[in-house]
Protein backbone atom coordinates (compact mmCIF):
# COMPACT_ATOMS: atom_id res chain seq x y z
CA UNK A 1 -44.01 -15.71 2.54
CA UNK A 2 -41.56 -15.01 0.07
CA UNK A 3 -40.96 -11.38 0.76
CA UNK A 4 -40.10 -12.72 4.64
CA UNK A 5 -37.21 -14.98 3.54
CA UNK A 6 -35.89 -12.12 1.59
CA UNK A 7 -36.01 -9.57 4.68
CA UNK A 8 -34.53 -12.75 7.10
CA UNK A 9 -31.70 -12.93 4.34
CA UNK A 10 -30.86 -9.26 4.11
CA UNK A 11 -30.98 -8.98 7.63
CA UNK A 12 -28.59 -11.55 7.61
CA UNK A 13 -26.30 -10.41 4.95
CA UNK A 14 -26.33 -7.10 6.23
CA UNK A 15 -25.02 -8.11 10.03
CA UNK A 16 -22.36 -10.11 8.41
CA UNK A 17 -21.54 -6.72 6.47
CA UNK A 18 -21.14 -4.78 9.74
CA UNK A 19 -19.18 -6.98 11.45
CA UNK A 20 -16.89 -7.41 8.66
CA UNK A 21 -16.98 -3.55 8.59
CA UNK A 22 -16.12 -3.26 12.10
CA UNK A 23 -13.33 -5.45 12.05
CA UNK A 24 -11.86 -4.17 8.94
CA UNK A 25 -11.82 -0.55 11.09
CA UNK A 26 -10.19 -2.31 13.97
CA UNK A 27 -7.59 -3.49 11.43
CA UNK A 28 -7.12 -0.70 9.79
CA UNK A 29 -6.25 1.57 13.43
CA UNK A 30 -4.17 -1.17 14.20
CA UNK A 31 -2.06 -0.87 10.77
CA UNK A 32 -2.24 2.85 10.87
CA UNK A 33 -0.94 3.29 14.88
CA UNK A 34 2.05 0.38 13.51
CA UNK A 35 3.15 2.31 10.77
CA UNK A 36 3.41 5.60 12.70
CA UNK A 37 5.50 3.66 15.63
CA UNK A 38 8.10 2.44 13.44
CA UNK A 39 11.19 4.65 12.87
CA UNK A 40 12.46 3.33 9.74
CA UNK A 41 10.65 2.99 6.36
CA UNK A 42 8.59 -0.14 6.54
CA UNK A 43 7.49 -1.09 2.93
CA UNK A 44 5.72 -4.76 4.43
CA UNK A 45 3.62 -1.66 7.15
CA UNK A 46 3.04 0.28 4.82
CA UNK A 47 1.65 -2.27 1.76
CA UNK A 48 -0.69 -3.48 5.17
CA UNK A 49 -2.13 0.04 5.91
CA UNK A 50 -3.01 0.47 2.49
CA UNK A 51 -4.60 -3.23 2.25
CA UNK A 52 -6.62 -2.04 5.22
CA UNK A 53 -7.61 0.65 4.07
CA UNK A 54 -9.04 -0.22 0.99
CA UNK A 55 -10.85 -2.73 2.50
CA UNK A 56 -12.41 -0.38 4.96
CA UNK A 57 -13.32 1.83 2.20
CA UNK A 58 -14.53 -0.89 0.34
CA UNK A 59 -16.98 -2.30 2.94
CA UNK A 60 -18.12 1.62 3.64
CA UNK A 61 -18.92 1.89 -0.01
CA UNK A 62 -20.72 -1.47 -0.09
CA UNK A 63 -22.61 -0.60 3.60
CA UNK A 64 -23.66 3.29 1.73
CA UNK A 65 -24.77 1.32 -1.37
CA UNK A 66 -27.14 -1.28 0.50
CA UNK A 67 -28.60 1.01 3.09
CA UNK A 68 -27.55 -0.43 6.37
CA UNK A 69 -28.52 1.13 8.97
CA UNK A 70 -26.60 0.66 12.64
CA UNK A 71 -29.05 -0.48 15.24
């Protein structure tokens, strides 16, 4: 009984963990494709990018740690 809340909650955890995931990858294209469209130096695009990409990272570190497999 307890070992079935624990599985429900990591279940749980873990979908929450892809979507964030996902969207963080969706975000970080999106900052990526803006700064490359700009002409001029962009500090404000740039400063985003690298927010979004250490985020993505992050979350891929975090997803390798706790074994999440895609279904």
């Amino acid at each position: 009984m307890l070992f079935s809340k624990k599985g429900r909650l990591k279940k749980e955890f873990d979908d929450q963990l892809l979507e964030q995931f996902t969207a963080a990858g969706r975000e970080w294209r999106r900052a990526k494709r803006l700064d490359e469209l700009l002409d001029d130096y962009d500090g404000y695009a740039e400063a985003e990018r690298k927010i979004a990409e250490s985020k993505y990272l992050f979350l891929l570190k975090e997803a390798r740690h706790r074994q999440v497999k895609i279904h």
